[in-house]
Protein backbone atom coordinates (compact mmCIF):
# COMPACT_ATOMS: atom_id res chain seq x y z
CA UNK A 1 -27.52 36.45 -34.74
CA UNK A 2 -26.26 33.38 -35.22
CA UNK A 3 -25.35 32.73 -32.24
CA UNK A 4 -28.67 33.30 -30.53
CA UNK A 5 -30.09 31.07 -33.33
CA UNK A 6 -28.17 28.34 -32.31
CA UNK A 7 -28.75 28.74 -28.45
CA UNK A 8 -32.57 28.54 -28.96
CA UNK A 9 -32.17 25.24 -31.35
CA UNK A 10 -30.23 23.59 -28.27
CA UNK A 11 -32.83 23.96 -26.26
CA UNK A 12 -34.86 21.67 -27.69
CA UNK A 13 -32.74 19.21 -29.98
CA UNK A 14 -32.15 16.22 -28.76
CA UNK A 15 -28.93 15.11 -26.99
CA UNK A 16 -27.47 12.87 -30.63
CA UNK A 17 -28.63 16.10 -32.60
CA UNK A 18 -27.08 18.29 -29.93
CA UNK A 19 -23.34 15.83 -30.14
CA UNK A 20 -23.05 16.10 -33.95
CA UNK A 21 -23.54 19.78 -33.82
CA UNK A 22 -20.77 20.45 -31.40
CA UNK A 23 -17.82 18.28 -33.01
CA UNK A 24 -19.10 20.03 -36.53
CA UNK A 25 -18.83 23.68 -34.25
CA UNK A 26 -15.40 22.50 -33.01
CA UNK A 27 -13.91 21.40 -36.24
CA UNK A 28 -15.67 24.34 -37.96
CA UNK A 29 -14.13 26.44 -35.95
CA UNK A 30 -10.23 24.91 -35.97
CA UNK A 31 -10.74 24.27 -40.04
CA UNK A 32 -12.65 27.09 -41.61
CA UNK A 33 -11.78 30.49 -42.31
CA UNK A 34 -14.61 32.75 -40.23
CA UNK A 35 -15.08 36.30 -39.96
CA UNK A 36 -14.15 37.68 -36.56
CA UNK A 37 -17.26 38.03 -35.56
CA UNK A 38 -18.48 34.71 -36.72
CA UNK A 39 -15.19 32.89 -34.80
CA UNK A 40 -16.04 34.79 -31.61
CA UNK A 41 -19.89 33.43 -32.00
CA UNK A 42 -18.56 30.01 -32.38
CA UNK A 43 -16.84 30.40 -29.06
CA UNK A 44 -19.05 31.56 -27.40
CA UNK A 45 -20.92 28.92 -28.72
CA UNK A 46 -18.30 25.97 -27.75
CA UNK A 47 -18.30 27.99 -24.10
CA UNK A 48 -21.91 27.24 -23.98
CA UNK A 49 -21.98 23.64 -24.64
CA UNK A 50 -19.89 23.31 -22.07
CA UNK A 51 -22.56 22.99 -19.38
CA UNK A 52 -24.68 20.70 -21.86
CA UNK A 53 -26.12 17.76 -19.43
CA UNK A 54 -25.22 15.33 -22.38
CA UNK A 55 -22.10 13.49 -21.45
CA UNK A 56 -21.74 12.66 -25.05
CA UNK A 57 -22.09 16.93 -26.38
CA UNK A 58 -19.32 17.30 -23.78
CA UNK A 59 -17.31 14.25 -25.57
CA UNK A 60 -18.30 15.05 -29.23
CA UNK A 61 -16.85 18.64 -28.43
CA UNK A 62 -13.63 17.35 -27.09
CA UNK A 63 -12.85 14.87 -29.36
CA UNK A 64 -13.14 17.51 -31.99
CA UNK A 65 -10.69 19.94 -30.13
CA UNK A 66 -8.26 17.52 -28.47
CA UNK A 67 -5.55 17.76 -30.75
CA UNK A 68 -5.27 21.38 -32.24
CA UNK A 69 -3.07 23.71 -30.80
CA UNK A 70 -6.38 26.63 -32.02
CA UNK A 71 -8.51 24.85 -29.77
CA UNK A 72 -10.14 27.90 -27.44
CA UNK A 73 -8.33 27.73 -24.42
CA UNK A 74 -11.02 28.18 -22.20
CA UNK A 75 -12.64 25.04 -23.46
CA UNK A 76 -9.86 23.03 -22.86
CA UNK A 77 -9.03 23.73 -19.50
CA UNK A 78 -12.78 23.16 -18.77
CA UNK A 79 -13.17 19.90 -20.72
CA UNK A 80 -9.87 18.88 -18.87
CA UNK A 81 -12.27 19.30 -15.72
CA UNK A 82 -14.87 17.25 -16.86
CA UNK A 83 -15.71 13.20 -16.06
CA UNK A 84 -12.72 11.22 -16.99
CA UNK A 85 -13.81 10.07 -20.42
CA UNK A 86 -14.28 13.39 -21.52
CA UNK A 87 -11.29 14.83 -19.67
CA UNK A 88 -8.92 11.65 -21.35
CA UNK A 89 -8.54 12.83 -24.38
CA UNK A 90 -7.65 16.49 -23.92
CA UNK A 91 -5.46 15.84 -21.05
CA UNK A 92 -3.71 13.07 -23.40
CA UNK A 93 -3.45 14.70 -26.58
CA UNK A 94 -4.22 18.87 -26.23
CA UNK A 95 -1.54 21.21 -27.26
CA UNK A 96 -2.79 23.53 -25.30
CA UNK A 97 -1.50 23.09 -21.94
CA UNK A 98 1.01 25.22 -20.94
CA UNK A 99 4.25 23.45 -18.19
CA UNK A 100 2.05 25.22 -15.54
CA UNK A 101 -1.23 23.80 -16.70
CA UNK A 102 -0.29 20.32 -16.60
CA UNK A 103 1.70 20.76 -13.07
CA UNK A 104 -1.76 22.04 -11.87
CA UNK A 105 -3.63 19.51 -13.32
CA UNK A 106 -0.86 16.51 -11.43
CA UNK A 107 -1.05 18.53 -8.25
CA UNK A 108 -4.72 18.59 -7.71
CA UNK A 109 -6.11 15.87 -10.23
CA UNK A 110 -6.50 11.91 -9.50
CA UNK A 111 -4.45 8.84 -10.09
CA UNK A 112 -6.11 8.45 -13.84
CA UNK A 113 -5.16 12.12 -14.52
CA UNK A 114 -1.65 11.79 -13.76
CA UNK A 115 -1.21 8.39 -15.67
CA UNK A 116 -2.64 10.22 -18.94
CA UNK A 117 -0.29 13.41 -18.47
CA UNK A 118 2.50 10.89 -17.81
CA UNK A 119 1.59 9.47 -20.90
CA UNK A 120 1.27 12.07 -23.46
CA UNK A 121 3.91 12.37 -26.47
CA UNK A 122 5.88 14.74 -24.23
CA UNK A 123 6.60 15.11 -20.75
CA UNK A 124 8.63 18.70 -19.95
CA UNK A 125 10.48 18.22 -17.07
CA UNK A 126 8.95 20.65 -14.78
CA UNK A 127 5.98 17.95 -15.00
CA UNK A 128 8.02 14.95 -14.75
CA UNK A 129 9.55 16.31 -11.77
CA UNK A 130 6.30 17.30 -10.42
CA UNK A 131 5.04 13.38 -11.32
CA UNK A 132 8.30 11.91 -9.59
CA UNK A 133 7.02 14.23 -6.67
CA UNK A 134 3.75 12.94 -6.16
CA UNK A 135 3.04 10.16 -8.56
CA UNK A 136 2.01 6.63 -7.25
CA UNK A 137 3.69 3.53 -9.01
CA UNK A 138 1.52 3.35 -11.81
CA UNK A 139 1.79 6.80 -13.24
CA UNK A 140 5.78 6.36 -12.54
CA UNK A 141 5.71 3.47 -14.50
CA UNK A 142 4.13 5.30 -17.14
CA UNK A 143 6.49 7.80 -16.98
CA UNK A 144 9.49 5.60 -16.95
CA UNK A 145 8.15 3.66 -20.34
CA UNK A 146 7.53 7.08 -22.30
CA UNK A 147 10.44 7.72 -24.40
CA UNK A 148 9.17 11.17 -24.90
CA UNK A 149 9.13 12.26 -21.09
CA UNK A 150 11.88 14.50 -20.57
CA UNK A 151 13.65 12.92 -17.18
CA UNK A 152 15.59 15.16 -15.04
CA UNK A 153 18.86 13.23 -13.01
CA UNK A 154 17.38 14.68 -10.21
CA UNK A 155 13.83 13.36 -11.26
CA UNK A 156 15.59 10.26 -11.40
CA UNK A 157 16.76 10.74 -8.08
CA UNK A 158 13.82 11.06 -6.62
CA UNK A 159 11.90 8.27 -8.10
CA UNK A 160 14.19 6.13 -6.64
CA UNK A 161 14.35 7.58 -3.38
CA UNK A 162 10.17 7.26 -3.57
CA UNK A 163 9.31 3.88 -5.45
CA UNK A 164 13.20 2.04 -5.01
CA UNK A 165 11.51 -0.77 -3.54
CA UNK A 166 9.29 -1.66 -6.39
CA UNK A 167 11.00 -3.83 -8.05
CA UNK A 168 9.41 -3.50 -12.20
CA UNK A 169 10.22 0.93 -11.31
CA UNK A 170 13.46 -0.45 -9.91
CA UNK A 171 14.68 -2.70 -13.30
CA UNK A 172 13.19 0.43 -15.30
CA UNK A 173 15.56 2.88 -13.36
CA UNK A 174 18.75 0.22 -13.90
CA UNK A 175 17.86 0.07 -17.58
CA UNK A 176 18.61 3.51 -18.31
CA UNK A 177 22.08 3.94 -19.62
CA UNK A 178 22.13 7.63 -17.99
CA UNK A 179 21.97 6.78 -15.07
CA UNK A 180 23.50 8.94 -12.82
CA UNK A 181 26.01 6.54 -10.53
CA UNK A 182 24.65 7.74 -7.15
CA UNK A 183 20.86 6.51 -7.93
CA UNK A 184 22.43 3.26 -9.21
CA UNK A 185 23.68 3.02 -5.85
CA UNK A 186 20.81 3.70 -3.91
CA UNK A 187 19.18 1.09 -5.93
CA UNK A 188 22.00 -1.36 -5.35
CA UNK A 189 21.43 -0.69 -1.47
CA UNK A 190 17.34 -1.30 -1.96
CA UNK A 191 17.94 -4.38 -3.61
CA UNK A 192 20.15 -5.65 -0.54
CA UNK A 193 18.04 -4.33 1.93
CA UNK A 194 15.51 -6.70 0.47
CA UNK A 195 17.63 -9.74 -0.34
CA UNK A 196 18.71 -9.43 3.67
CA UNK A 197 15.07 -9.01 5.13
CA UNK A 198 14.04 -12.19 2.75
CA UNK A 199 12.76 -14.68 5.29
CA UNK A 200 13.71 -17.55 2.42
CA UNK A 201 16.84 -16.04 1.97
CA UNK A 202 17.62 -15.65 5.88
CA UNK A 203 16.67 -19.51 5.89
CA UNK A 204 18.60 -20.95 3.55
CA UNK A 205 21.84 -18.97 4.46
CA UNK A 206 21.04 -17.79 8.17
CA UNK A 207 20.69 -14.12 9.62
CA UNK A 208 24.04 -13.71 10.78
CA UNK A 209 25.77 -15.17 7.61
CA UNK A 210 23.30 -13.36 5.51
CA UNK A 211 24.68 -9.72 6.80
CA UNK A 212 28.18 -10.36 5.97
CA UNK A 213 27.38 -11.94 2.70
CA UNK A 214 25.31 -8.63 1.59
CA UNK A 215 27.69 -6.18 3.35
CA UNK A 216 30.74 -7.37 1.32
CA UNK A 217 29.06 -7.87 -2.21
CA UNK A 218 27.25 -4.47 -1.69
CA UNK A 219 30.75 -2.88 -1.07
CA UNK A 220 31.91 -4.60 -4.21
CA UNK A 221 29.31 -3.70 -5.95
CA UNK A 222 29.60 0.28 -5.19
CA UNK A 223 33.01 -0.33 -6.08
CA UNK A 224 32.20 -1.21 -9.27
CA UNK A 225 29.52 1.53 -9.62
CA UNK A 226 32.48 4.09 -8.40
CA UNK A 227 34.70 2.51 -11.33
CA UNK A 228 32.16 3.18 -14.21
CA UNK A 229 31.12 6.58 -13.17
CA UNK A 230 31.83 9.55 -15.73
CA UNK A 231 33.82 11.72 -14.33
CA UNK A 232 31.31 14.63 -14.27
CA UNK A 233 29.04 12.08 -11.96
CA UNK A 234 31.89 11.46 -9.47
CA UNK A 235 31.39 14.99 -7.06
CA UNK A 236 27.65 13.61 -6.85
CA UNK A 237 28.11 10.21 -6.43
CA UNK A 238 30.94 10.83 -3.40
CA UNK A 239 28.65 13.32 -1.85
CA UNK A 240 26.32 10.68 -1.94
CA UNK A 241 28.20 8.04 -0.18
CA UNK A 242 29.64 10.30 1.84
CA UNK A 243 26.14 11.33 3.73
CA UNK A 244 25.26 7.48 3.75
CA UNK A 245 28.21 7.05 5.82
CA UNK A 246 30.14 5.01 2.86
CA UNK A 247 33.24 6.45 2.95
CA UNK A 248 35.17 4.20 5.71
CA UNK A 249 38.79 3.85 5.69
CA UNK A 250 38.03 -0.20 4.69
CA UNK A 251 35.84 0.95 1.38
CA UNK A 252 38.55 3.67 0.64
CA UNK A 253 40.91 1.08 1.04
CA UNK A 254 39.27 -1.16 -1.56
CA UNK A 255 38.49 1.41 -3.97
CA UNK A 256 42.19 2.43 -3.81
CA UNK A 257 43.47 -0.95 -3.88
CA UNK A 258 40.74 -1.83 -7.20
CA UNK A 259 42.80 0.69 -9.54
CA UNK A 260 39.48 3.10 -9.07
CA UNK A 261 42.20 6.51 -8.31
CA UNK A 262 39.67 8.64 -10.13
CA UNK A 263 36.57 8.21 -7.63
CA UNK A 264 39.51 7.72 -4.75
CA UNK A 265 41.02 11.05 -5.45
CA UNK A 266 37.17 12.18 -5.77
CA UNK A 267 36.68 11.12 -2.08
CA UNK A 268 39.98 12.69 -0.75
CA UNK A 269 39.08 16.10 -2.26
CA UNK A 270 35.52 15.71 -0.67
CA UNK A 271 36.89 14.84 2.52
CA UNK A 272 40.09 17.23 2.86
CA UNK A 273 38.38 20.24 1.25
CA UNK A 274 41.23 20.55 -0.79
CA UNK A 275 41.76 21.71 -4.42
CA UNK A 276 41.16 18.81 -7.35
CA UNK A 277 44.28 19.32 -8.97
CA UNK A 278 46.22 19.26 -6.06
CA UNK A 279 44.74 15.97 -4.94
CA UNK A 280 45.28 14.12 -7.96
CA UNK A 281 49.21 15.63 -8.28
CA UNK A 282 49.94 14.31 -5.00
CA UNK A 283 48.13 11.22 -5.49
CA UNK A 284 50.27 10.02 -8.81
CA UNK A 285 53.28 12.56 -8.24
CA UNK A 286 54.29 13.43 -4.11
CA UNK A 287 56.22 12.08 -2.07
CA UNK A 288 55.59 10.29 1.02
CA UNK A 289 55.48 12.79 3.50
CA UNK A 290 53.16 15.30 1.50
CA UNK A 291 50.25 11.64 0.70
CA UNK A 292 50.49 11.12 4.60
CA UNK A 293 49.67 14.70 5.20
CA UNK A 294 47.34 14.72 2.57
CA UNK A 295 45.33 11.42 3.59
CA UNK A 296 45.36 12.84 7.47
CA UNK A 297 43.26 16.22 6.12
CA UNK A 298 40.95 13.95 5.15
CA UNK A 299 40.82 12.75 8.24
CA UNK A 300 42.11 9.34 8.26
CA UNK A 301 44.04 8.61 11.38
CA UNK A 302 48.21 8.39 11.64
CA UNK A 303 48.35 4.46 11.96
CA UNK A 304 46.02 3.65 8.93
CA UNK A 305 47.33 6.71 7.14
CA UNK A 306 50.63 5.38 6.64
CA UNK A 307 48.85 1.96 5.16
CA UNK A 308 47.35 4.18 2.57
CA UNK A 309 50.63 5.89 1.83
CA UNK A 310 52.09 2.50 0.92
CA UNK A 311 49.62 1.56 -1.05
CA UNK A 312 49.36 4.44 -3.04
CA UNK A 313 53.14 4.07 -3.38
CA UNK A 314 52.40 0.36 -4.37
CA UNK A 315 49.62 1.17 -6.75
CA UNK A 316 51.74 3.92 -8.97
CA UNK A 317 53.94 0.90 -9.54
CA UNK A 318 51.79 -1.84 -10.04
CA UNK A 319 49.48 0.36 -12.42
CA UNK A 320 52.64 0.55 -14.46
CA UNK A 321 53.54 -3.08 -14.80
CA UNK A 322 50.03 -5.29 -14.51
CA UNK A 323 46.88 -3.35 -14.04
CA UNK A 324 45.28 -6.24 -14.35
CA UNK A 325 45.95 -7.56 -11.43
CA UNK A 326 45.62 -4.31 -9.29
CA UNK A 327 44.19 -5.92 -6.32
CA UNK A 328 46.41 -8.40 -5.64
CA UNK A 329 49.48 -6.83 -6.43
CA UNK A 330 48.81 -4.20 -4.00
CA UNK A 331 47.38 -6.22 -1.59
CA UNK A 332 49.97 -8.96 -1.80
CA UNK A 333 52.90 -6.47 -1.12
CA UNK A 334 50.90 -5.45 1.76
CA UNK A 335 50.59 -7.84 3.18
CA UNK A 336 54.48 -8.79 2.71
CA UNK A 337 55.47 -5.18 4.31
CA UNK A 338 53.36 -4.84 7.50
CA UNK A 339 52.39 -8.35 8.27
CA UNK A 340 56.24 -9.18 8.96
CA UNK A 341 56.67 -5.75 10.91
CA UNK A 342 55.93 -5.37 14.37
CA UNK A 343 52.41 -5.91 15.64
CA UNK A 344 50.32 -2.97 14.14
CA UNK A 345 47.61 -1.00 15.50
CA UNK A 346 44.16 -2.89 16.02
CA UNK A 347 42.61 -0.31 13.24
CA UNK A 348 45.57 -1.03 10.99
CA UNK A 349 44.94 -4.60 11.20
CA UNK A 350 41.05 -4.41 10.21
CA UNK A 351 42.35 -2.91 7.62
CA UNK A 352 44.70 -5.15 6.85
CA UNK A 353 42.20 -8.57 7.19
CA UNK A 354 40.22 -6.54 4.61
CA UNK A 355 42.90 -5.98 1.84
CA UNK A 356 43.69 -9.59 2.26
CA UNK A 357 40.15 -11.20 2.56
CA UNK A 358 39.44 -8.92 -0.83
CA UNK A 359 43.02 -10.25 -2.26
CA UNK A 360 41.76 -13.46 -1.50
CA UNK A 361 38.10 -13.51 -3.42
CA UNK A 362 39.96 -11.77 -6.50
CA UNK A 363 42.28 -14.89 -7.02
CA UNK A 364 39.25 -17.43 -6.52
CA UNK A 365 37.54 -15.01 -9.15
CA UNK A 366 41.01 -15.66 -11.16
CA UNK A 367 40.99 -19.45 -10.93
CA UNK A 368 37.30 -19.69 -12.01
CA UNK A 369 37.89 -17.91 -14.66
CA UNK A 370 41.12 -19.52 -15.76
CA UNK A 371 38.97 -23.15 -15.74
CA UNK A 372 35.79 -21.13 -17.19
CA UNK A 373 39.02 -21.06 -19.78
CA UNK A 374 40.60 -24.55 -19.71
CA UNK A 375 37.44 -26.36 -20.13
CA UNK A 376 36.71 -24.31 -23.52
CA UNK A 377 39.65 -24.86 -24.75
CA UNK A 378 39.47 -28.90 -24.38
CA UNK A 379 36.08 -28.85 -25.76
C-alpha cells in the first residue's frame, strides 16, 4: 500500500527530503481529487509526520495546511500544540478552529498564543471575551488594533476594568466611537486617579488643592459623558454611577441644572423604582406637589427636595426661552429665591454653594469664549 510505502521511505530519508514530502502530502491532499481510500492514506500519512523529530517536517506540513478550511482536523489541533514557530501559523491563519477551540487554546496556551489568536482576521466574541478575561496588555492591545475582532460592550467593560491604567489600552478604549458611556467613565475616573497620585502634579499644585481640582472637573466631566449618552446606554451608565456612589444630591443637582433631563430622569427612575414614563411626565408636566413627592421616593431628603422642585420648575422655563444658557439661568434664579429667604438648612446650602460655584465657572467659560471671539474678529 501506499501508505506503508511511504512509512518505510521516512525512515531513512533525510530530514530536507522528509520536509518537501510533507508540504507536497498536505497540498496533495487539500488540492487533488483522491480516491477514498487514497485520501484516508494521506491522513494517515499527515497523522504520522506528526511525531517526525524534524522541526522543519512539522513546519513544511503546517505551512501547507494553515489556511484551508479541508485541512484534517486532527492535524491541526496537534500542529497548534507544537513549538511556537510551527504552532504560529495555524493558530494565526487555520479555518479550522471552532469558538471552543480557540477559547481552549487562550485558556491554557502562553502569552505568544494568545497574541496570535488575538490577531487573526477574526476574533468571535466568545474569544474576545475570553482574551479580555485573561489576556495581559500585549495581547489586549492586539485585540484592540484588530478591526476584525468582534468586541462585546461587556468585553469592553472588562478590559477597562483589567488594563484601565495602561494608558496606550486606555487611548485605544476612548477611541472607539461605541463606546458604551459607563466604560468612558470608568476611564475618566482612571485617568484622575492618576493625575491626583502624580507626585509632579501634587507638586506643582499641592495635595490638598489637587483633590478639589480633580473632584470638580471629574464631576464635569461625567456630566458631560451623561449628556452624550444614547439613550439605550443611559439604564447602564446610571447603574453604573449609582454602585460607585455617584449619584449625590450635588451631581444630581448639576446634571439637572446642565439641561441633561434625559440621564436626570434616568437616575430618578433608578433611584425611586418607579415607572419611566411616569418619571419623565412628572418631570416636564406635574405639578409641584407630585416632583416633591417624586424626588423624596428617590430618596432625597424634604429640605433639598424642595431645591430640586424649583429648579425643575426653573429649568421647564428656561429650556423654553435660552437653553443655552441652562446653567446659569437656573442657577441664577436660585440663587435669587432661597438666598434672600430665611437661613436654609446646612444640606440645602451645600447645595446651594455648588449651583453657584458651577454658575460661576460657566460664565468665566462664557467670557473666554466671548474674547476667544473678539480677538478674531479684530484680527
Amino acid at each position: 500500500m501506499i501508505i506503508e510505502a511511504f512509512l518505510r521511505w521516512a525512515e531513512t530519508a533525510k530530514a530536507e527530503s522528509r520536509a518537501r514530502a510533507a508540504n507536497a502530502l498536505g497540498r496533495a491532499y487539500l488540492q487533488s481529487e483522491m480516491p477514498r481510500e487514497e485520501r484516508d492514506a494521506a491522513e494517515m500519512a499527515m497523522t504520522y509526520l506528526l511525531d517526525d523529530p524534524s522541526p522543519r517536517v512539522r513546519l513544511a506540513l503546517a505551512e501547507a495546511v494553515a489556511r484551508s478550511a479541508g485541512a484534517p482536523r486532527n492535524v491541526i489541533l496537534s500542529l497548534a500544540g507544537d513549538q511556537p514557530e510551527i504552532a504560529g501559523q495555524i493558530i494565526l491563519l487555520s479555518p479550522v478552529f471552532t469558538d471552543a477551540d480557540l477559547v481552549d487554546l487562550s485558556l491554557h496556551g502562553s502569552d505568544v498564543t494568545r497574541v496570535l489568536i488575538a490577531s487573526r482576521g477574526q476574533v468571535p466574541r466568545a474569544v474576545c471575551a475570553a482574551l479580555a478575561e485573561i489576556g495581559g496588555e500585549a495581547e489586549i492591545l492586539c485585540l484592540l488594533e484588530n478591526d476584525g475582532a468582534l468586541l462585546s460592550q461587556a468585553s469592553l467593560k472588562r478590559i477597562a476594568e483589567r488594563m484601565g491604567d495602561c494608558a496606550d489600552i486606555r487611548g485605544l478604549l476612548l477611541s472607539r466611537d461605541a463606546l458604551p458611556s459607563d466604560v468612558r467613565h470608568l476611564l475618566m475616573r482612571r485617568v484622575s486617579e492618576a493625575l491626583s497620585e502624580s507626585t509632579l502634579v501634587q507638586s506643582f499644585i499641592g495635595s490638598s488643592r489637587l483633590q478639589q481640582v480633580t473632584r470638580e472637573a471629574s464631576e464635569s466631566a461625567t456630566v458631560a459623558i451623561a449628556g452624550t449618552a444614547q439613550h439605550e446606554q443611559l439604564p447602564d451608565l446610571v447603574e453604573h454611577l449609582r454602585q460607585c456612589g455617584w449619584l449625590t444630591p450635588a451631581f444630581l443637582m448639576h446634571a439637572l441644572c446642565s439641561g441633561k433631563v434625559d440621564f436626570f430622569a434616568c437616575a430618578i427612575t433608578n433611584l425611586s423604582g418607579c415607572d419611566e414614563r411616569r418619571v419623565r411626565s412628572i418631570i416636564s408636566r406635574g405639578r409641584a406637589h407630585a416632583i416633591r413627592a417624586l424626588y423624596e421616593s428617590a430618596r432625597l431628603t424634604r429640605d433639598i427636595s424642595t431645591i430640586f422642585v424649583e429648579a425643575t420648575l426653573i429649568w421647564r422655563e428656561a429650556s423654553r426661552k435660552n437653553g443655552t444658557a441652562m446653567l446659569e439661568n437656573v442657577s441664577s434664579q436660585l440663587m435669587r429665591k432661597f438666598r434672600l429667604a430665611e437661613q436654609p438648612p446646612a444640606a440645602a446650602t451645600q447645595l446651594l454653594d455648588m449651583v453657584e460655584k458651577l454658575a460661576n465657572a460657566e460664565r468665566r467659560q462664557a467670557a473666554r469664549s466671548f474674547a476667544a471671539l473678539a480677538t478674531l474678529a479684530a484680527a
